[in-house]
C-alpha atoms as a PDB file:
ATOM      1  CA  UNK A   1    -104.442-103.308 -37.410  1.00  0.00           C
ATOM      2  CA  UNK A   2    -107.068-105.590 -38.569  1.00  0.00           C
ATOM      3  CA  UNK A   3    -107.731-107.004 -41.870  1.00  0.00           C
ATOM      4  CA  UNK A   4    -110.528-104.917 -44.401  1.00  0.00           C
ATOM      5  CA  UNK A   5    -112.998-107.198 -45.670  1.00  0.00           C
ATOM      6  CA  UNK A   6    -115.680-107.185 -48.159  1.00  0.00           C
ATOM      7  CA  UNK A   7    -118.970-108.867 -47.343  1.00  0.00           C
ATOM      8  CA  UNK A   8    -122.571-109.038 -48.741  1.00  0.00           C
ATOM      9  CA  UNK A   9    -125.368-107.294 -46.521  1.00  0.00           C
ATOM     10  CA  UNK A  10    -127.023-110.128 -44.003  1.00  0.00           C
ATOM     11  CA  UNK A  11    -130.832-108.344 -44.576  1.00  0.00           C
ATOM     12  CA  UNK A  12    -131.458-109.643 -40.603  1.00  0.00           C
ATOM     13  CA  UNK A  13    -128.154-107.421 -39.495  1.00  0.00           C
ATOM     14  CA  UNK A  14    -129.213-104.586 -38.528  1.00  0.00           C
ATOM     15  CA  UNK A  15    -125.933-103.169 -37.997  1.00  0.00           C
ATOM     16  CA  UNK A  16    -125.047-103.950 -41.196  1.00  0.00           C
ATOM     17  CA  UNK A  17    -128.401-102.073 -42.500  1.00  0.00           C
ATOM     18  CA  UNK A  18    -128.060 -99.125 -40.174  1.00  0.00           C
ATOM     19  CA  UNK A  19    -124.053 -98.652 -41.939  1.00  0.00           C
ATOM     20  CA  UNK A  20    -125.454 -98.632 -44.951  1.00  0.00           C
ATOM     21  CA  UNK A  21    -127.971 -96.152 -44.778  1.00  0.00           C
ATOM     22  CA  UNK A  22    -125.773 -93.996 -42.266  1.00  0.00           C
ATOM     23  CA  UNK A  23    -122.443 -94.003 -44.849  1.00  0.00           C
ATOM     24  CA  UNK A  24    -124.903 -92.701 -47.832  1.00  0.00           C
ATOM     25  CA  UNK A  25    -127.188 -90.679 -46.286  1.00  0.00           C
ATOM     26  CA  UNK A  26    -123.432 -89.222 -44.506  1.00  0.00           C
ATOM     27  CA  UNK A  27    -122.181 -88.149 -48.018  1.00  0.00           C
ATOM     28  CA  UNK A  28    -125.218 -87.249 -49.969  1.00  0.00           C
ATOM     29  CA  UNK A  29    -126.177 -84.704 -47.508  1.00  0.00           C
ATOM     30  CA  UNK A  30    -122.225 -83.551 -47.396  1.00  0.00           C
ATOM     31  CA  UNK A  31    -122.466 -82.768 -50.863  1.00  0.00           C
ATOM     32  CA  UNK A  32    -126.117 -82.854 -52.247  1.00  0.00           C
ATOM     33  CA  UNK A  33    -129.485 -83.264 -51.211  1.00  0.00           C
ATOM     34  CA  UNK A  34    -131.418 -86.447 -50.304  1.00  0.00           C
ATOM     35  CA  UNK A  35    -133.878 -87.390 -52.994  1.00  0.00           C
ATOM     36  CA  UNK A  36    -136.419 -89.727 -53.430  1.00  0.00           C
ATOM     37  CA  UNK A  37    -134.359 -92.142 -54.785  1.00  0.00           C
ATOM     38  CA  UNK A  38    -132.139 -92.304 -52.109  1.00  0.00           C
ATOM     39  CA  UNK A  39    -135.242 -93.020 -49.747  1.00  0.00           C
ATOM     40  CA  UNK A  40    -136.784 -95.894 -51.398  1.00  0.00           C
ATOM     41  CA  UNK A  41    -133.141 -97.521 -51.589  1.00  0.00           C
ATOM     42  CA  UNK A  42    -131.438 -96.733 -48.382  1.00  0.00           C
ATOM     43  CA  UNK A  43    -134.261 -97.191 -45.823  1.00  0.00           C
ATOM     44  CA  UNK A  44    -135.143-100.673 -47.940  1.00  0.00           C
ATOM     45  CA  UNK A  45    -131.804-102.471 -49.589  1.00  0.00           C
ATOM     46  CA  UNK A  46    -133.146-105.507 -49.323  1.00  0.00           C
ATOM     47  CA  UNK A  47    -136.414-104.966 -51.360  1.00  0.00           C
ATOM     48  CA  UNK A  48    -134.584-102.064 -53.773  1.00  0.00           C
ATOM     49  CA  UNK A  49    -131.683-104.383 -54.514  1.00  0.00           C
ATOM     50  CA  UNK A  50    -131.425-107.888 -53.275  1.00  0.00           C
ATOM     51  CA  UNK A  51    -135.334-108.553 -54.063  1.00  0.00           C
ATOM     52  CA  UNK A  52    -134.646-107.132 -57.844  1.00  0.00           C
ATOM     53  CA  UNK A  53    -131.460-109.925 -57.909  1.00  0.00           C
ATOM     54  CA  UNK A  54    -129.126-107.210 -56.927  1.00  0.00           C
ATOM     55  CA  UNK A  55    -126.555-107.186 -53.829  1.00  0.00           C
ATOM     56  CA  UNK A  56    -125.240-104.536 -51.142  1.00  0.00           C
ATOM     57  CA  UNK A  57    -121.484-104.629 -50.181  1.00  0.00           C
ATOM     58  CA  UNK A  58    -119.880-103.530 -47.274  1.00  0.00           C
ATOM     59  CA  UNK A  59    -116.363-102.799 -46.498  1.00  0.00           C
ATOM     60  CA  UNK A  60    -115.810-104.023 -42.756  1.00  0.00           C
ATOM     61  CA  UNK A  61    -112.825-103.727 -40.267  1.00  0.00           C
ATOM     62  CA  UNK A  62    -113.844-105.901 -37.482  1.00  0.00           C
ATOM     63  CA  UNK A  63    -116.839-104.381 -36.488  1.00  0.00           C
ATOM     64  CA  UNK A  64    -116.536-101.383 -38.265  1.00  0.00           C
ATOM     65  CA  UNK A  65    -118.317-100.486 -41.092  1.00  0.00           C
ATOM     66  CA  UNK A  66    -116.266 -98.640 -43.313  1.00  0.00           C
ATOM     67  CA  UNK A  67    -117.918 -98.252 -46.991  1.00  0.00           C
ATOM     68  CA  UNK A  68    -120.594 -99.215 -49.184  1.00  0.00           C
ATOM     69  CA  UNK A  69    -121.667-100.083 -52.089  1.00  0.00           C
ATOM     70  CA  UNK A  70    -124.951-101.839 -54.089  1.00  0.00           C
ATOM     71  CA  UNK A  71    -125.748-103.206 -57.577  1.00  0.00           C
ATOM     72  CA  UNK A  72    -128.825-102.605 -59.294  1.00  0.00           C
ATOM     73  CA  UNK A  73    -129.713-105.083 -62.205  1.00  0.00           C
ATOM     74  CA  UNK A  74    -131.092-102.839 -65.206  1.00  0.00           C
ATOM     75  CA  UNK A  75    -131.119-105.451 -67.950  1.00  0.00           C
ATOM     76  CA  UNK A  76    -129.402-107.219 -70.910  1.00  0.00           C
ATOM     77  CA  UNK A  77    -126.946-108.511 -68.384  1.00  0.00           C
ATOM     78  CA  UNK A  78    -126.366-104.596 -67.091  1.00  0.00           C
ATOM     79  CA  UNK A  79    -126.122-103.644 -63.177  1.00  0.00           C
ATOM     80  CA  UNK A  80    -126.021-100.139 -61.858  1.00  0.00           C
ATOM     81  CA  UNK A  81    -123.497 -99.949 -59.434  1.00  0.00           C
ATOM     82  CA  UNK A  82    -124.759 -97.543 -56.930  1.00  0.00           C
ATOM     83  CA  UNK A  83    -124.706 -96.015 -53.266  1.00  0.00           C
ATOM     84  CA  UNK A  84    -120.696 -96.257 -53.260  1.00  0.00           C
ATOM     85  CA  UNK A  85    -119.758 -94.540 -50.393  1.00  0.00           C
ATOM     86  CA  UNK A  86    -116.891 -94.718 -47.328  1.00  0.00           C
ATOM     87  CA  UNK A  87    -116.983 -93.417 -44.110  1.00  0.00           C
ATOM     88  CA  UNK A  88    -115.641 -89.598 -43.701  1.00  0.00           C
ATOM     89  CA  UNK A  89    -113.345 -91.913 -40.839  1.00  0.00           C
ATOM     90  CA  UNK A  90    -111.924 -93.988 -43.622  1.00  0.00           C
ATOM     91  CA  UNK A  91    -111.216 -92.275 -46.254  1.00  0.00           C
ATOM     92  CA  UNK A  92    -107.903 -92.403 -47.545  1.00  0.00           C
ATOM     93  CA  UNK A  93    -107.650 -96.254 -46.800  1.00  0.00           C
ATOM     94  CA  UNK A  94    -108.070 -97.219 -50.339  1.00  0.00           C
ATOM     95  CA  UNK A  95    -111.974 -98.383 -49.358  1.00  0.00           C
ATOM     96  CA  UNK A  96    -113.158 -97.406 -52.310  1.00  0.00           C
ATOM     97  CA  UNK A  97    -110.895 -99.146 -54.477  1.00  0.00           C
ATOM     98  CA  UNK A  98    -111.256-102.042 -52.257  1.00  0.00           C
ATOM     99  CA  UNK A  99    -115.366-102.276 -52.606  1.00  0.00           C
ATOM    100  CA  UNK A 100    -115.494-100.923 -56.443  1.00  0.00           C
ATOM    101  CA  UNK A 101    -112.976-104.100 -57.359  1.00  0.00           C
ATOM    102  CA  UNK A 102    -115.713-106.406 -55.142  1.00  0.00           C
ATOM    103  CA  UNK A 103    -118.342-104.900 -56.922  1.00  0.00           C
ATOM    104  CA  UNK A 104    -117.159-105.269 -60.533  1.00  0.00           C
ATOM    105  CA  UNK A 105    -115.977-108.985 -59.535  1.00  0.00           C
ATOM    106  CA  UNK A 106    -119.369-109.712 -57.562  1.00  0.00           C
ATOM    107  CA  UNK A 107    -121.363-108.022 -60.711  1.00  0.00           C
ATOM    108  CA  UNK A 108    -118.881-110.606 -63.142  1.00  0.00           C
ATOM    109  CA  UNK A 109    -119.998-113.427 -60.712  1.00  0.00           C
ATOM    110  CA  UNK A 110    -123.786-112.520 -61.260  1.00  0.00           C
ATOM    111  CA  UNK A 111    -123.443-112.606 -64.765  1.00  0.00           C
ATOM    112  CA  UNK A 112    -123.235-108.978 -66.138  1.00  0.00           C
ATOM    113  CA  UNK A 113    -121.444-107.687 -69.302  1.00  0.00           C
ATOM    114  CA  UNK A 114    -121.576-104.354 -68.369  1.00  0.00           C
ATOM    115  CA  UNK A 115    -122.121-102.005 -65.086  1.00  0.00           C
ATOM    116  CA  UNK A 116    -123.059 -98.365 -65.607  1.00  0.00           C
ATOM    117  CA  UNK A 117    -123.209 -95.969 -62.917  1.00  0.00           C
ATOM    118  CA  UNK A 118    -123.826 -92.558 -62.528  1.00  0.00           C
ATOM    119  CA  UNK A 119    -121.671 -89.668 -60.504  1.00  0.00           C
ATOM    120  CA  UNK A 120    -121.679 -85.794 -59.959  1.00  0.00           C
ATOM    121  CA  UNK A 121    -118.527 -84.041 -62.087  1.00  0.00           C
ATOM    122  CA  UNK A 122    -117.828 -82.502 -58.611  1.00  0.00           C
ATOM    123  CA  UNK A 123    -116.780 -85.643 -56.746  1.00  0.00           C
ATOM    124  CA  UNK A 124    -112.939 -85.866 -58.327  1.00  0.00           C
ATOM    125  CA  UNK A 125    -111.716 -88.420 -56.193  1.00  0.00           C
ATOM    126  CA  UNK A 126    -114.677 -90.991 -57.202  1.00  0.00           C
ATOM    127  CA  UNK A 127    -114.392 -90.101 -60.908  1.00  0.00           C
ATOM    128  CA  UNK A 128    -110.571 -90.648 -60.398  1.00  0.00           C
ATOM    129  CA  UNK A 129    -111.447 -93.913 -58.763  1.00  0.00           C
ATOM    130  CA  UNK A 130    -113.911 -94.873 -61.186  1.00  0.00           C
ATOM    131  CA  UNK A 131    -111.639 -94.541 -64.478  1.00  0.00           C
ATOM    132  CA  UNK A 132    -108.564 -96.067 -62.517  1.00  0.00           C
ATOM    133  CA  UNK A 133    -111.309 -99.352 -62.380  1.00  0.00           C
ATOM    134  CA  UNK A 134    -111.265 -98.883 -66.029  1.00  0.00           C
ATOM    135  CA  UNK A 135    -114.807 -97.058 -65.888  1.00  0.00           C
ATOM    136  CA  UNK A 136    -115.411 -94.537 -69.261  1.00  0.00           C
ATOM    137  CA  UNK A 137    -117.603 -92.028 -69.583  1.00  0.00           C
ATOM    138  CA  UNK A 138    -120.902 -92.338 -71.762  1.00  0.00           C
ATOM    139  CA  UNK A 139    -122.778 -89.196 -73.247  1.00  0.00           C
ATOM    140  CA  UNK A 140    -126.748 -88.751 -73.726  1.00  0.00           C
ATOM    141  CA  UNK A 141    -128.092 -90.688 -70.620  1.00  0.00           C
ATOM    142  CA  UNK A 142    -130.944 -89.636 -68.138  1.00  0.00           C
ATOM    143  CA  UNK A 143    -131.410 -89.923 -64.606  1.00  0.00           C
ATOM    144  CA  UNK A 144    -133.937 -89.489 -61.907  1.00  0.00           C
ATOM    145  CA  UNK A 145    -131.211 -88.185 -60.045  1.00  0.00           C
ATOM    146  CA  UNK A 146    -130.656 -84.135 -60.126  1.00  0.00           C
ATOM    147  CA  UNK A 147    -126.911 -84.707 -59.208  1.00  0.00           C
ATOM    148  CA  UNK A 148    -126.136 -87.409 -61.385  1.00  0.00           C
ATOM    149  CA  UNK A 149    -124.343 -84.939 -64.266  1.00  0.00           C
ATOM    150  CA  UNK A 150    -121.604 -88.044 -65.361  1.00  0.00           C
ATOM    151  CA  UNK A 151    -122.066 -91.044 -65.992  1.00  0.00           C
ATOM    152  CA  UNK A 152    -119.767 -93.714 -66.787  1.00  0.00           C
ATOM    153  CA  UNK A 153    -119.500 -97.606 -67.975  1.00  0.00           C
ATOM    154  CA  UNK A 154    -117.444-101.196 -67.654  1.00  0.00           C
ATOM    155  CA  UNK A 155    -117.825-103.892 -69.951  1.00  0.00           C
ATOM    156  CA  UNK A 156    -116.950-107.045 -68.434  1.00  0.00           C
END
């Protein structure tokens, strides 16, 4: 079997794009709707997050694409990790743990002190994931997301 690895989005692949947008849009619209949010991030992730000084990860088994995940800078040395999904094909692989530990270690490379992100108290696997990363739950936030009822923090 080959080897899982974690790389950075190349904005001229646009394999690597088209995974992106296909593994989110895949689970949002298995569980929720597709909101404008979604739109302005997944059909443009390299103006929504690697313009703003933000990156897009994917999880990758030789040509496979296999999960995803993005961080968002939101200030005072904060990203928003965000769009972490994995393939309906791969889950069980331990992708997500995979791409949340490259996410927390690329957000420590890029200089943040904490990531935040927000979930949906229906998705029990990710919030497992999440806390098992060391992720805690915060109370009183808002989001432009209806679906976004939890949301959780990491200080680095």
């Amino acid at each position: 079997m080959q080897k899982i690895e974690i790389i950075e989005l190349d904005p001229q692949n646009e394999a690597q794009k088209l995974a992106f947008k296909q593994i989110n849009y895949d689970w949002i619209e298995k569980y929720f709707k597709v909101e404008k949010g979604d739109l302005a991030s997944l059909e443009d992730p390299e103006k929504y997050f690697l313009a703003t000084g933000g990156a897009v990860l994917l999880a990758r088994r030789g040509e496979e694409y296999l999960g995803t995940s993005a961080l968002k800078p939101i200030g005072n040395d904060a990203y928003e990790l965000c769009k972490m999904g994995v393939s309906e094909a791969a889950r069980g692989l331990g992708i997500g743990g995979l791409i949340g530990e490259a996410a927390i270690k690329k957000a420590k490379e890029m200089g943040a002190k904490r990531v935040y992100l927000e979930t949906n108290s229906s998705l029990t696997p990710a919030l497992t994931l999440y806390a098992k990363l060391g992720f805690v739950r915060i109370e009183n936030f808002t989001s432009p997301y209806e679906r976004a009822d939890v949301a959780m923090e990491i200080w680095l």
